[in-house]
N, C-alpha and C. Protein backbone atom coordinates (compact mmCIF):
# COMPACT_ATOMS: atom_id res chain seq x y z
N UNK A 1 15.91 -77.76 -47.50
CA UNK A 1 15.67 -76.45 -48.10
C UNK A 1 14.20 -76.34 -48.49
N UNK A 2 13.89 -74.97 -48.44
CA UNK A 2 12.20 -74.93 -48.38
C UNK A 2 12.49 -73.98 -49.09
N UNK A 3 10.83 -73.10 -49.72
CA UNK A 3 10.98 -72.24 -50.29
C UNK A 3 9.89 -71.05 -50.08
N UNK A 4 9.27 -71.27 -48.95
CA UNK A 4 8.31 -70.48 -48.36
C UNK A 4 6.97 -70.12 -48.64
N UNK A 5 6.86 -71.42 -49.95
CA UNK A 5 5.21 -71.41 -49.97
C UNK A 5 4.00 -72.54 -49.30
N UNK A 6 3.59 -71.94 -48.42
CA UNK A 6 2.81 -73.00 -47.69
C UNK A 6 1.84 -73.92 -48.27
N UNK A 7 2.11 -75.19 -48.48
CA UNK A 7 0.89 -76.08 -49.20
C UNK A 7 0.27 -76.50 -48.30
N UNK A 8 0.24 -76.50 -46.96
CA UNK A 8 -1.10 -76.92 -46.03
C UNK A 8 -1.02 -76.44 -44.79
N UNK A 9 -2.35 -76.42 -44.39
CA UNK A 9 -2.60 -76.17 -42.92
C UNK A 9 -2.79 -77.07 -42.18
N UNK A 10 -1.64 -77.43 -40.94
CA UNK A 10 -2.40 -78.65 -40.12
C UNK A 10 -2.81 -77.94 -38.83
N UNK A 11 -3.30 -78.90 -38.17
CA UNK A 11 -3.94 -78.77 -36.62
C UNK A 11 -3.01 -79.75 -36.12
N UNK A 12 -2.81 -78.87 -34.77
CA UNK A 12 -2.12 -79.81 -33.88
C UNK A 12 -3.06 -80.54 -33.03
N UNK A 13 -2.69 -81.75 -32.72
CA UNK A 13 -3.26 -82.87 -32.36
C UNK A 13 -2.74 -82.92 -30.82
N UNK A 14 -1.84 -83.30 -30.39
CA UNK A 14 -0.71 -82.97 -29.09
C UNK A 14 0.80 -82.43 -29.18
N UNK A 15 0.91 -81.81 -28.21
CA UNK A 15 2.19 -81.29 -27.79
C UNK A 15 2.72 -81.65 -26.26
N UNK A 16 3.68 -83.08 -26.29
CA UNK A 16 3.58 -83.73 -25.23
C UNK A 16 5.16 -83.74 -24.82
N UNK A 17 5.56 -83.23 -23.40
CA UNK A 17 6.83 -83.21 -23.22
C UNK A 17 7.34 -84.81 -23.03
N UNK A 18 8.69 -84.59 -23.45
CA UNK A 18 9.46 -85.73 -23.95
C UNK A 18 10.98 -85.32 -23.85
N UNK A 19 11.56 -84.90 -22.72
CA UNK A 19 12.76 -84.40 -22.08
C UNK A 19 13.90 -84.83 -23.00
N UNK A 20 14.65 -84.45 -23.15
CA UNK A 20 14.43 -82.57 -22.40
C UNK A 20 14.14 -81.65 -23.90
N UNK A 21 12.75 -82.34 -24.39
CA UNK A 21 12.13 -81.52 -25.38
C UNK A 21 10.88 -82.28 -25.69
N UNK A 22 9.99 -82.33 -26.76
CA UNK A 22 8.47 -81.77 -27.16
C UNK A 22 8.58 -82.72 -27.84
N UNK A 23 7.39 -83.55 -27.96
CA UNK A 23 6.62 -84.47 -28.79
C UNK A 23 5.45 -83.67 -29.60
N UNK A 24 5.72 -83.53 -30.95
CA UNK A 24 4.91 -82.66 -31.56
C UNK A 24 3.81 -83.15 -32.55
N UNK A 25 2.58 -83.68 -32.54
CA UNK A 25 1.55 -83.91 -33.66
C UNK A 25 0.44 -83.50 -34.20
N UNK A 26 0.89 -83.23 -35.48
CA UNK A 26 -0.05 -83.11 -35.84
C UNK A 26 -0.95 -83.99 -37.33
N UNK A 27 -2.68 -83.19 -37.26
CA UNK A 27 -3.40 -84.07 -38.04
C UNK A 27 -3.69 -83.63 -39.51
N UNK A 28 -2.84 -84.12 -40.15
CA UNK A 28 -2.57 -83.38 -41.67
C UNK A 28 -3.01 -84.74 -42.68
N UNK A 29 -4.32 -84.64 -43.00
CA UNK A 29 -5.01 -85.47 -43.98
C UNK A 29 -4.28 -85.58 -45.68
N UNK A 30 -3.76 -84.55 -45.73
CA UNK A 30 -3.47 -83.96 -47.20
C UNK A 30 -1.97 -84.66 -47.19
N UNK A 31 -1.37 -85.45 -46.67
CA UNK A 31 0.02 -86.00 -47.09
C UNK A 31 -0.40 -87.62 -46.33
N UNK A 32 -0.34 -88.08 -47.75
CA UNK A 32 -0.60 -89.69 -47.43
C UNK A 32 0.68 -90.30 -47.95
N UNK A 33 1.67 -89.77 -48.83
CA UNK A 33 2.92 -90.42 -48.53
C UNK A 33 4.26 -89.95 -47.88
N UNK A 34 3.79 -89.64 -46.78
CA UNK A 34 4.75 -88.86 -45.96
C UNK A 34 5.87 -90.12 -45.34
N UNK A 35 6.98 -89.95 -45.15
CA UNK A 35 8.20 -91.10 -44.59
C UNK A 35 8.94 -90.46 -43.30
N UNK A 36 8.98 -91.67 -42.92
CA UNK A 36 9.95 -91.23 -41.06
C UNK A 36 11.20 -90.71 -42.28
N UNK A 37 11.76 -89.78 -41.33
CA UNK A 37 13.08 -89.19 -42.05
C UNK A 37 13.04 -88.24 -42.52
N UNK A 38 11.54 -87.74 -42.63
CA UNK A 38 11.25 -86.84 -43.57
C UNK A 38 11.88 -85.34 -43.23
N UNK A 39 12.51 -84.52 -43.94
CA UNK A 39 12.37 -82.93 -43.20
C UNK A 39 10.52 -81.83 -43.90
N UNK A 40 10.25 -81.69 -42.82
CA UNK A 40 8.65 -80.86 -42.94
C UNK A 40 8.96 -79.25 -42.60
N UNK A 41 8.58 -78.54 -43.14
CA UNK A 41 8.56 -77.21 -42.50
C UNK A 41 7.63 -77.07 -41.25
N UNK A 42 7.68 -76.71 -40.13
CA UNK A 42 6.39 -76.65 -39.43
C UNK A 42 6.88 -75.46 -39.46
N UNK A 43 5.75 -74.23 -39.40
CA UNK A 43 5.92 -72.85 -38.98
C UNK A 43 7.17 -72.50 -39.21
N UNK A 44 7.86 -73.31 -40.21
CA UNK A 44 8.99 -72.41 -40.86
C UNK A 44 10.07 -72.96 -40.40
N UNK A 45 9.74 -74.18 -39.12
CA UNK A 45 10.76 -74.59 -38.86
C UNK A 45 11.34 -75.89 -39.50
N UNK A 46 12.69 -76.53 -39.84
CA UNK A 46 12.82 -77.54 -40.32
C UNK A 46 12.97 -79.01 -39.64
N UNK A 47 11.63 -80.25 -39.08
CA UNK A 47 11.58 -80.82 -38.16
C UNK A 47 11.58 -82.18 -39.08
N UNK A 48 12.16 -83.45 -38.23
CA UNK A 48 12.11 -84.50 -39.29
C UNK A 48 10.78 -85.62 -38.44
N UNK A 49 10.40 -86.08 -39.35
CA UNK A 49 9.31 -86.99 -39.47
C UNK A 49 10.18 -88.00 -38.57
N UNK A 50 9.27 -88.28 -37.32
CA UNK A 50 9.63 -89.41 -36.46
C UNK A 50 8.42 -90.54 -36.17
N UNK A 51 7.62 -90.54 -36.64
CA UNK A 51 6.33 -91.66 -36.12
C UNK A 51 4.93 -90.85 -36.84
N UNK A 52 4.54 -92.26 -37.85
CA UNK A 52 3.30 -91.86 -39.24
C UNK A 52 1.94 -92.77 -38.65
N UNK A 53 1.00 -92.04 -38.02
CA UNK A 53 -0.17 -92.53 -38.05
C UNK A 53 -1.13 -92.15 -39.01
N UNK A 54 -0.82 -93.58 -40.36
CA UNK A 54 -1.63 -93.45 -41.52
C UNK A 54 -3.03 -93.31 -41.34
N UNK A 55 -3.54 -94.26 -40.25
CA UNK A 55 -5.21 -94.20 -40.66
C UNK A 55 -5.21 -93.03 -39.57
N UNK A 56 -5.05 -92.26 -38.48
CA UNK A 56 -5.66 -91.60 -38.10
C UNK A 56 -5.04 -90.13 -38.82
N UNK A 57 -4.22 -90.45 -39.83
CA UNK A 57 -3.46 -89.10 -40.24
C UNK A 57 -2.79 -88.24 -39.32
N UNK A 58 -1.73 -88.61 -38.86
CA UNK A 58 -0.63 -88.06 -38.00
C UNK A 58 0.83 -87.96 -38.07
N UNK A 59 1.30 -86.77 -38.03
CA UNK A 59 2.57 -87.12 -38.36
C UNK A 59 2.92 -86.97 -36.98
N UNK A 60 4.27 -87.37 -36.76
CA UNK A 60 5.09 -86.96 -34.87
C UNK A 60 6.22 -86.16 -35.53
N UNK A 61 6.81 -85.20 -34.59
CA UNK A 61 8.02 -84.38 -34.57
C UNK A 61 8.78 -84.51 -33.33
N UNK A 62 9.81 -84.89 -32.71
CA UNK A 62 10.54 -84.45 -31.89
C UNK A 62 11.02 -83.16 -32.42
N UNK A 63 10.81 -81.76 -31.14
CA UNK A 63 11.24 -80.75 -31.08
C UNK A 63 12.53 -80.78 -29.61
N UNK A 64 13.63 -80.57 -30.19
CA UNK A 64 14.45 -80.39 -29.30
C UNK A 64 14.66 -78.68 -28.18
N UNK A 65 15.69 -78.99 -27.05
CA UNK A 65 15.44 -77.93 -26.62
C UNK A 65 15.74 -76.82 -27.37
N UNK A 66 16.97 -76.28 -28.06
CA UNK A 66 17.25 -74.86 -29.12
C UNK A 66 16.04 -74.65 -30.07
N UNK A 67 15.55 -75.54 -30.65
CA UNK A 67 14.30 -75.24 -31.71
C UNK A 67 13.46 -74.88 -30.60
N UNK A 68 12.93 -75.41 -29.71
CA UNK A 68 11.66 -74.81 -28.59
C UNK A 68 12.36 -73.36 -28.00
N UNK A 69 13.56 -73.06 -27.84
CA UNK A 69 14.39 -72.09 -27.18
C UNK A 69 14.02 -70.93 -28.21
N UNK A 70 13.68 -71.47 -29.58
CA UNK A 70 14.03 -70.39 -30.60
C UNK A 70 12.85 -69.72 -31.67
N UNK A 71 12.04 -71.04 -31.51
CA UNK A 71 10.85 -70.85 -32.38
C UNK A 71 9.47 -70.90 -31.39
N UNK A 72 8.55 -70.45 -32.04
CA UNK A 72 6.99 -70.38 -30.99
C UNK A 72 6.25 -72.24 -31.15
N UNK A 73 7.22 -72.84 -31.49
CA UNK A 73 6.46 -74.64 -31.44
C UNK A 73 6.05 -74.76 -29.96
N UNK A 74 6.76 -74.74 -29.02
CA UNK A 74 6.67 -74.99 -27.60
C UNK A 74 5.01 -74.17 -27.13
N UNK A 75 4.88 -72.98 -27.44
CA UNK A 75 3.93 -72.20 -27.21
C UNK A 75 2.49 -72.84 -27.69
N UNK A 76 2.67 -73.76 -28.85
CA UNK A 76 1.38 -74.55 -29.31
C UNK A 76 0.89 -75.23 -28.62
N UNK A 77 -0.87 -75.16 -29.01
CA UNK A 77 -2.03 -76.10 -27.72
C UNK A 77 -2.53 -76.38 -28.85
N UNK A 78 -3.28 -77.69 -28.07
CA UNK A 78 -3.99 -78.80 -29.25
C UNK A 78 -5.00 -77.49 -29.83
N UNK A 79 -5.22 -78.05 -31.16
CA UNK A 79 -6.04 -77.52 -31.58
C UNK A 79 -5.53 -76.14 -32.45
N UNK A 80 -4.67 -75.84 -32.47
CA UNK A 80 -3.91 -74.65 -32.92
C UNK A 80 -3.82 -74.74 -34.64
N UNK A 81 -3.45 -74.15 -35.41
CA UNK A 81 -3.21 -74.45 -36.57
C UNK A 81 -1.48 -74.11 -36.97
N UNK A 82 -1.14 -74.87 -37.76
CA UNK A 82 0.47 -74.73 -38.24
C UNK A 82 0.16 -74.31 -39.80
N UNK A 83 1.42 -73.98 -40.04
CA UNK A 83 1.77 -73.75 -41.50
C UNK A 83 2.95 -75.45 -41.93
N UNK A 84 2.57 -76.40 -43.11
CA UNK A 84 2.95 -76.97 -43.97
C UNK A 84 3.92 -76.98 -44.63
N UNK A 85 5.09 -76.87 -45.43
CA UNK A 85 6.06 -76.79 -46.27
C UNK A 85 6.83 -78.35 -46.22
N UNK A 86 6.49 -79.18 -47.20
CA UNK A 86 7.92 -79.87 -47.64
C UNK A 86 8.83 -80.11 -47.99
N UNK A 87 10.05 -80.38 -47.98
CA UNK A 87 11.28 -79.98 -48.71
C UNK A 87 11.13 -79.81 -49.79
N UNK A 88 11.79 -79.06 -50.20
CA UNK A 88 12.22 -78.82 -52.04
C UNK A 88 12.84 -79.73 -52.40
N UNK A 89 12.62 -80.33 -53.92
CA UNK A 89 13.00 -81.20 -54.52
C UNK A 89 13.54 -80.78 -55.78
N UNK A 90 14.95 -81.52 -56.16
CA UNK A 90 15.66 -81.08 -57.03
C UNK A 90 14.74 -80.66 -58.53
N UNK A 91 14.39 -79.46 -59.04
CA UNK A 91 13.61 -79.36 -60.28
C UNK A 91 12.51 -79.10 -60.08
N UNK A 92 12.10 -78.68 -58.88
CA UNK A 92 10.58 -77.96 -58.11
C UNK A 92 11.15 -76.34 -58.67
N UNK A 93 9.95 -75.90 -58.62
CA UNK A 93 9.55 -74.34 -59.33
C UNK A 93 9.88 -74.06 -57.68
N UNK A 94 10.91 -72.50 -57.79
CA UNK A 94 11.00 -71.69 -56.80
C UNK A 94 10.41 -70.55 -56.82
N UNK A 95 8.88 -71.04 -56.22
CA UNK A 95 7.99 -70.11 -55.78
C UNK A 95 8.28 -68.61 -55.58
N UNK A 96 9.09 -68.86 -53.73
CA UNK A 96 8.96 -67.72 -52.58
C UNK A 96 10.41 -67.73 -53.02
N UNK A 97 11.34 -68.00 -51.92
CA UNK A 97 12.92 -67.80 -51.78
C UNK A 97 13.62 -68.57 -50.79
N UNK A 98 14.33 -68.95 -51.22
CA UNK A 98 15.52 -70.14 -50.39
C UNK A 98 14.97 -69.90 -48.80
N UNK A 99 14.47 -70.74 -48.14
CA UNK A 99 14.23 -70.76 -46.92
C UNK A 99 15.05 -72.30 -46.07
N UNK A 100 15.76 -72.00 -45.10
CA UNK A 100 16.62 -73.22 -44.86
C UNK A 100 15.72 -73.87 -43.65
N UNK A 101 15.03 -73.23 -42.92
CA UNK A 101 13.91 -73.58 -41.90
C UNK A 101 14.90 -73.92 -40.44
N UNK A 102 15.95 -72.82 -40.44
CA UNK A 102 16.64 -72.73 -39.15
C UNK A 102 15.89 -71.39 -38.54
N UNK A 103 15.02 -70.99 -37.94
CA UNK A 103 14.45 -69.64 -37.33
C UNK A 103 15.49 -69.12 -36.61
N UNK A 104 15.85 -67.83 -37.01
CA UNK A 104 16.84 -66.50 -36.71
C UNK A 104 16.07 -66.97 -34.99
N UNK A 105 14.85 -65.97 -35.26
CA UNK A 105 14.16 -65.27 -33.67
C UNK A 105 12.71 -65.24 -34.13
N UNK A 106 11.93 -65.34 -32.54
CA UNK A 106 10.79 -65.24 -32.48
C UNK A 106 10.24 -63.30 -32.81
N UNK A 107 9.34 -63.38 -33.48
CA UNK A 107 8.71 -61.92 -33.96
C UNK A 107 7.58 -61.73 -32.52
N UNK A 108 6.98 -60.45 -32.92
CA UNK A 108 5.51 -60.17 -32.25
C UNK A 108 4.83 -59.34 -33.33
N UNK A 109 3.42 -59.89 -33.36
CA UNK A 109 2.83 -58.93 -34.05
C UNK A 109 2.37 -57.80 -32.97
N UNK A 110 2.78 -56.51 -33.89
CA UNK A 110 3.10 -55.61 -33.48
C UNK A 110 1.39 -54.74 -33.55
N UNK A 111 0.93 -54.53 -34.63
CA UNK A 111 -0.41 -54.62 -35.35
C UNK A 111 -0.51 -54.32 -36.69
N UNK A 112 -1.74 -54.35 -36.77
CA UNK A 112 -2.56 -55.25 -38.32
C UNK A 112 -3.37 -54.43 -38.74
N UNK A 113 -3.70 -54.19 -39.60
CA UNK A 113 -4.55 -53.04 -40.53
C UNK A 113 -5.16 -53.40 -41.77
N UNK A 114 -5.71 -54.01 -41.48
CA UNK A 114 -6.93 -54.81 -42.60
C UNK A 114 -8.15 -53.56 -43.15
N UNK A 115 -8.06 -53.73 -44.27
CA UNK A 115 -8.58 -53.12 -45.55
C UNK A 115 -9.45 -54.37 -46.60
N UNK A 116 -10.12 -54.52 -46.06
CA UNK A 116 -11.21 -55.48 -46.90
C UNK A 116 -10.50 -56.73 -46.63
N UNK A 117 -10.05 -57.34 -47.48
CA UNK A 117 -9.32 -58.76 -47.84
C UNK A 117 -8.06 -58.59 -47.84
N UNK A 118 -7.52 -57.53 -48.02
CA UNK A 118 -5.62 -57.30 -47.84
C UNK A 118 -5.55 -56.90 -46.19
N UNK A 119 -4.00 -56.90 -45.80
CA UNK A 119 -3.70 -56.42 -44.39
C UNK A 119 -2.49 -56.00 -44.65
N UNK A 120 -2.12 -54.99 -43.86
CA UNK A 120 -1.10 -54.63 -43.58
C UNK A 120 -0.23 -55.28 -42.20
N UNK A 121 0.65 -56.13 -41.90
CA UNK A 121 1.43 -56.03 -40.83
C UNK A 121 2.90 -55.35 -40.36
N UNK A 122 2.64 -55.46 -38.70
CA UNK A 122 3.71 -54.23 -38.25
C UNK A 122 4.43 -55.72 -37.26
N UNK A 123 5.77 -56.21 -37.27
CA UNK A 123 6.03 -57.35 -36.48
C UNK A 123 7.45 -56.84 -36.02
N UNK A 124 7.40 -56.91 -34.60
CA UNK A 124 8.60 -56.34 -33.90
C UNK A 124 9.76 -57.51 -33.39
N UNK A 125 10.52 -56.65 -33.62
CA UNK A 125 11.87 -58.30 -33.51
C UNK A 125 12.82 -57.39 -32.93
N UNK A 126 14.08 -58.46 -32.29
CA UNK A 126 15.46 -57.88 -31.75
C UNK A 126 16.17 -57.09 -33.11
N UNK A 127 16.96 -55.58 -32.86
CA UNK A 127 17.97 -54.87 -33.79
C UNK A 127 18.37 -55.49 -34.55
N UNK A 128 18.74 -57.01 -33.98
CA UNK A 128 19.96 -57.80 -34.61
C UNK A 128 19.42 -58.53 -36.15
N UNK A 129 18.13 -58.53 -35.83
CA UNK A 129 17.33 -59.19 -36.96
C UNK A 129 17.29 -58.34 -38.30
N UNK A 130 16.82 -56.88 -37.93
CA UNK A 130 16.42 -56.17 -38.72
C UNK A 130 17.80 -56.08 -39.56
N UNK A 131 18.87 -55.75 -38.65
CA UNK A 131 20.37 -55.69 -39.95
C UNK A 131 20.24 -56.60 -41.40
N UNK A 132 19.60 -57.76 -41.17
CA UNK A 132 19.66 -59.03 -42.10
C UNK A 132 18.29 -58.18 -42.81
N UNK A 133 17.82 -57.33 -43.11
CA UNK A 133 16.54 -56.91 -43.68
C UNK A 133 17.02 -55.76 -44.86
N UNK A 134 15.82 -55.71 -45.92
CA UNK A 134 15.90 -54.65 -46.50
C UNK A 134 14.79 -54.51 -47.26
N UNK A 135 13.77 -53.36 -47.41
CA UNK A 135 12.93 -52.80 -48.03
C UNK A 135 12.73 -53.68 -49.50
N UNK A 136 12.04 -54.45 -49.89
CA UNK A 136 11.67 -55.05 -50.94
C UNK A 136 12.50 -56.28 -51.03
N UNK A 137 13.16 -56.87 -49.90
CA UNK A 137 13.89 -58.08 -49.66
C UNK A 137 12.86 -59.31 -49.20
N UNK A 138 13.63 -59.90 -49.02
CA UNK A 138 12.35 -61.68 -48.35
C UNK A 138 12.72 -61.76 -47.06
N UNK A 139 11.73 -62.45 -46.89
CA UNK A 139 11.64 -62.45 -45.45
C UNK A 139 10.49 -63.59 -44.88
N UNK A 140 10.62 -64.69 -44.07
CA UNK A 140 9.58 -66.16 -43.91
C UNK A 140 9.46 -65.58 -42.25
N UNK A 141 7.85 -65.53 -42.42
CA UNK A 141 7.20 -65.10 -41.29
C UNK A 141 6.62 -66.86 -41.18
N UNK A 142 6.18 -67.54 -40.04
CA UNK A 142 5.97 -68.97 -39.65
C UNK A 142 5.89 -68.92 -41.14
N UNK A 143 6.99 -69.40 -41.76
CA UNK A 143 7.35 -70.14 -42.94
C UNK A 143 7.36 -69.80 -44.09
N UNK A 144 6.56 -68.65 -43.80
CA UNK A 144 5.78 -68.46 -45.36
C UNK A 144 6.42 -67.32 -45.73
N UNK A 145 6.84 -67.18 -47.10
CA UNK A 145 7.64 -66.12 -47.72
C UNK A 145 7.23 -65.09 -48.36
N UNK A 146 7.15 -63.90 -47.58
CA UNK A 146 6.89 -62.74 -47.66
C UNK A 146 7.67 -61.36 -48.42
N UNK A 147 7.84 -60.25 -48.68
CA UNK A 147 8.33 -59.02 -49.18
C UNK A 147 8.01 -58.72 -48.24
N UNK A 148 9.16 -57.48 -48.13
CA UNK A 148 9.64 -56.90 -46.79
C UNK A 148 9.30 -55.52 -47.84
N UNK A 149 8.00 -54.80 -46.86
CA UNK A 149 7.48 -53.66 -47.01
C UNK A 149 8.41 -52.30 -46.39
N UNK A 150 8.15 -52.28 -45.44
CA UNK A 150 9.29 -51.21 -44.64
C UNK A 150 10.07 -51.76 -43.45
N UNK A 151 11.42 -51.16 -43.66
CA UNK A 151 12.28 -51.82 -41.94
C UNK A 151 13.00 -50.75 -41.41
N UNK A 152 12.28 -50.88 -39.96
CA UNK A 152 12.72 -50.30 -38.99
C UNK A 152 13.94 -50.75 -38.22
N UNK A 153 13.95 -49.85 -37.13
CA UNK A 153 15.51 -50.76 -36.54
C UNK A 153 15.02 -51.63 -35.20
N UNK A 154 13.44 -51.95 -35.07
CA UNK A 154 13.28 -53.04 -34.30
C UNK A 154 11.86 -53.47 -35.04
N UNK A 155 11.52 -53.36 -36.29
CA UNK A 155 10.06 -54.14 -36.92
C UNK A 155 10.17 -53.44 -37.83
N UNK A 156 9.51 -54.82 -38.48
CA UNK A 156 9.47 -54.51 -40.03
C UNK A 156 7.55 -54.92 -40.49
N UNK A 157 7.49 -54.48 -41.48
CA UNK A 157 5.98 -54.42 -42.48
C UNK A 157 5.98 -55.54 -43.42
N UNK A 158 4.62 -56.00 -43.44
CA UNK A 158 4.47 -56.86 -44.80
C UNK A 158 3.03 -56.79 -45.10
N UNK A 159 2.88 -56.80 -46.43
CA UNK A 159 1.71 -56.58 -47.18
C UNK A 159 1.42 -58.07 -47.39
N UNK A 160 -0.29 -58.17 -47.00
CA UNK A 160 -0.80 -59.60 -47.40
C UNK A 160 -1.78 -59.76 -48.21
N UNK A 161 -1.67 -60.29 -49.08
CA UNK A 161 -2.63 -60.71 -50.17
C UNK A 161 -3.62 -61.46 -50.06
N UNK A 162 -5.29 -61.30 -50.38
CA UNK A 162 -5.99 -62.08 -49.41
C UNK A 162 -5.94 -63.78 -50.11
N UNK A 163 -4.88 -64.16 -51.06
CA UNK A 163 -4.72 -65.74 -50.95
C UNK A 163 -3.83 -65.88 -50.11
N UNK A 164 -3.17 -65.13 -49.81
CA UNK A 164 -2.06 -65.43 -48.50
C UNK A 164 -2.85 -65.84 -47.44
N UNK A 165 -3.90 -64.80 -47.12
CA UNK A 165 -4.44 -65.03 -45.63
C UNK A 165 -5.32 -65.90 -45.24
N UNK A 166 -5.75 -66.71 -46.89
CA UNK A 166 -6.30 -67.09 -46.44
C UNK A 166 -6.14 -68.55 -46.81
N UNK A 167 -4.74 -69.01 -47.19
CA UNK A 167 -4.03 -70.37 -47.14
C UNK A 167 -3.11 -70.15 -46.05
N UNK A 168 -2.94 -69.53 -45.05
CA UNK A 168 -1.76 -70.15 -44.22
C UNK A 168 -2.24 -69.13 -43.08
N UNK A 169 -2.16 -69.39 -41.67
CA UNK A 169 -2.31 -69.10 -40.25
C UNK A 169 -2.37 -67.47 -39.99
N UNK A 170 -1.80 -66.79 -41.01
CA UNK A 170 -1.46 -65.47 -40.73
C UNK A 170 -3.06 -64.71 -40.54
N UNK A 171 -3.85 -64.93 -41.36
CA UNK A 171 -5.11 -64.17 -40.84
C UNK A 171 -5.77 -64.21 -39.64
N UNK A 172 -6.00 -65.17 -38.43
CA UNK A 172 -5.94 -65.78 -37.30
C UNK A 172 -5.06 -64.91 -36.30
N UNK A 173 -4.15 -64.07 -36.63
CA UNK A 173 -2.99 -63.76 -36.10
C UNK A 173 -3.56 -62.38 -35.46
N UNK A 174 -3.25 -62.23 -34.19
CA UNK A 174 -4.21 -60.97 -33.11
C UNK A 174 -2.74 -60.20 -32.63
N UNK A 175 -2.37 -58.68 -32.36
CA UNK A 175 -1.12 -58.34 -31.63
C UNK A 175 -0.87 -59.28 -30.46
N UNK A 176 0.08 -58.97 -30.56
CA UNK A 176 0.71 -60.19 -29.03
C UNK A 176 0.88 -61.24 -29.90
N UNK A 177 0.50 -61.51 -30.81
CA UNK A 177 0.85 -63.29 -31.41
C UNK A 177 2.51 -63.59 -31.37
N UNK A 178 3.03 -64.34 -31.64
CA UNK A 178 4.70 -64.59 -31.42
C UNK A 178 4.50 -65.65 -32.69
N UNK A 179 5.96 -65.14 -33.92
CA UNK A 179 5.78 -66.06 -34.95
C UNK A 179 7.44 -66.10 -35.22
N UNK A 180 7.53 -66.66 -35.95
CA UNK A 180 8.98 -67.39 -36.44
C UNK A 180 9.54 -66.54 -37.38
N UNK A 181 10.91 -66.02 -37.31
CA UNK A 181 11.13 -65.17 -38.57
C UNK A 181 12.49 -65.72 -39.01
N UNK A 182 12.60 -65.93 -39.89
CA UNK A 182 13.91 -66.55 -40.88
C UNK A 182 14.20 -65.78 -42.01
N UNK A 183 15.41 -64.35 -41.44
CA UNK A 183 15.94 -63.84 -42.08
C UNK A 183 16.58 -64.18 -43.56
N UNK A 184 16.42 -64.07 -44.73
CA UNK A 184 17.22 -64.23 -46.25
C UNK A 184 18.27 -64.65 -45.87
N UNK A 185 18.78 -66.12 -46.65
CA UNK A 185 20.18 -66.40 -46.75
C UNK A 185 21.29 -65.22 -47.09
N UNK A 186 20.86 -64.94 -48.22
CA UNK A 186 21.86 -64.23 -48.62
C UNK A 186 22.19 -62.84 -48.06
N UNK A 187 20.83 -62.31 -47.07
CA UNK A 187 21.29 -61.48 -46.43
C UNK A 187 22.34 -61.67 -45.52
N UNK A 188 22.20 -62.99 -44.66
CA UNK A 188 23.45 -63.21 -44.05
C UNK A 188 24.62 -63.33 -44.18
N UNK A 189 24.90 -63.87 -45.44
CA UNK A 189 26.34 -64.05 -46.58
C UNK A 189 26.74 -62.55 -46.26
N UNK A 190 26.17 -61.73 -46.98
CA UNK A 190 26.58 -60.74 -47.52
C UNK A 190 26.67 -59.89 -46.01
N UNK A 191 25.79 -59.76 -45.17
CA UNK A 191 26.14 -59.24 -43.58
C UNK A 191 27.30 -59.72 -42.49
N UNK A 192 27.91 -61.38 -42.85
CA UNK A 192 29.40 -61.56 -42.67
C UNK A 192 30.24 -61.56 -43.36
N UNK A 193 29.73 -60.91 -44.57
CA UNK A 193 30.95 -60.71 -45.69
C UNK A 193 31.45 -59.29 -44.86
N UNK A 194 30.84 -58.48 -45.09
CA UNK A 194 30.68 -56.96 -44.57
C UNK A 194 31.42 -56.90 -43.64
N UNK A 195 31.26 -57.66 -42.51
CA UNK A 195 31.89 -57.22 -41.09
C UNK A 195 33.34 -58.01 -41.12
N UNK A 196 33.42 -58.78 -41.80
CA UNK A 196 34.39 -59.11 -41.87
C UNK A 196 35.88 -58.37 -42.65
N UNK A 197 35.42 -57.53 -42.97
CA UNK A 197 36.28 -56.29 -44.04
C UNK A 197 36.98 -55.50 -43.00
């Protein structure tokens, strides 16, 4: 369980196939007691720590095929930047909002409307997504936990704050980008409560 506030930015180091899925590393200086086993948020997704290169600062991820099927990890080239999150720990301050780091669907930025240091984004997703949405609800764009500005019935809005943009990947972000979106738990509860009536 995560909670959608990003504490670091890494760079990816390699993204090396490893059948029938992805060898994922990256070079994250800022976690020196990181453990194989670990669950990490990468871009929102929830990946476990498989191989720690302390002195060169590396963590490894096996990405399987459904997580590459589902999230934009596969799409990463060296050199790229990720978004950070470590699990929540029992008695950690809940920042953002329950984020489980299973990604619904891949987004697109749709476009961006920057006003000094704030931005506006427009990010287009499948119908099916938007149902799980609602106007002043949460919503983890690559990880990071956002308010849901306006929703359409294929994209939704979010307002960025310029410490947002400028601790985690989203400022970097050009139309056409493809990012991770992980609809609210509880929107889902309550959206198979519903249909189930």
């Amino acid at each position: 369980m995560f909670t959608g506030i990003v504490q670091h930015r890494a760079c990816v180091a390699t993204l090396k196939d490893a059948p029938p899925g992805k060898r994922l590393v990256v070079h994250l200086p800022e976690i020196s007691d990181a453990v194989i086993g670990e669950s990490i948020a990468v871009n929102g997704c929830c990946l476990t720590v498989v191989q720690i290169d302390a002195k060169a600062k590396l963590l490894a991820f096996d990405a399987g095929e459904e997580t590459l099927a589902r999230t934009n990890l596969g799409r990463l080239s060296t050199g790229d930047h990720v978004n950070i999150e470590r699990s929540l720990c029992a008695g950690d301050r809940l920042g953002g909002h329950f984020v489980t780091g299973h990604i619904d669907a891949v987004g697109i930025l749709d476009n961006r409307h920057d006003d000094r240091d704030w931005s506006t984004f427009w990010f287009r997703v499948p119908a099916w997504v938007t149902r799980q949405m609602v106007s002043k609800g949460s919503i983890a764009v690559d990880g990071i936990s956002l308010t849901l500005v306006e929703v359409e019935p294929e994209r939704f809005s979010v307002a960025l704050i310029p410490h947002t943009l400028s601790v985690t990947t989203l400022s970097a972000l050009k139309p056409g980008a493809v990012v991770n979106v992980e609809t609210d738990l509880l929107a889902k509860y309550v959206q198979k409560s519903v249909a189930g009536r």
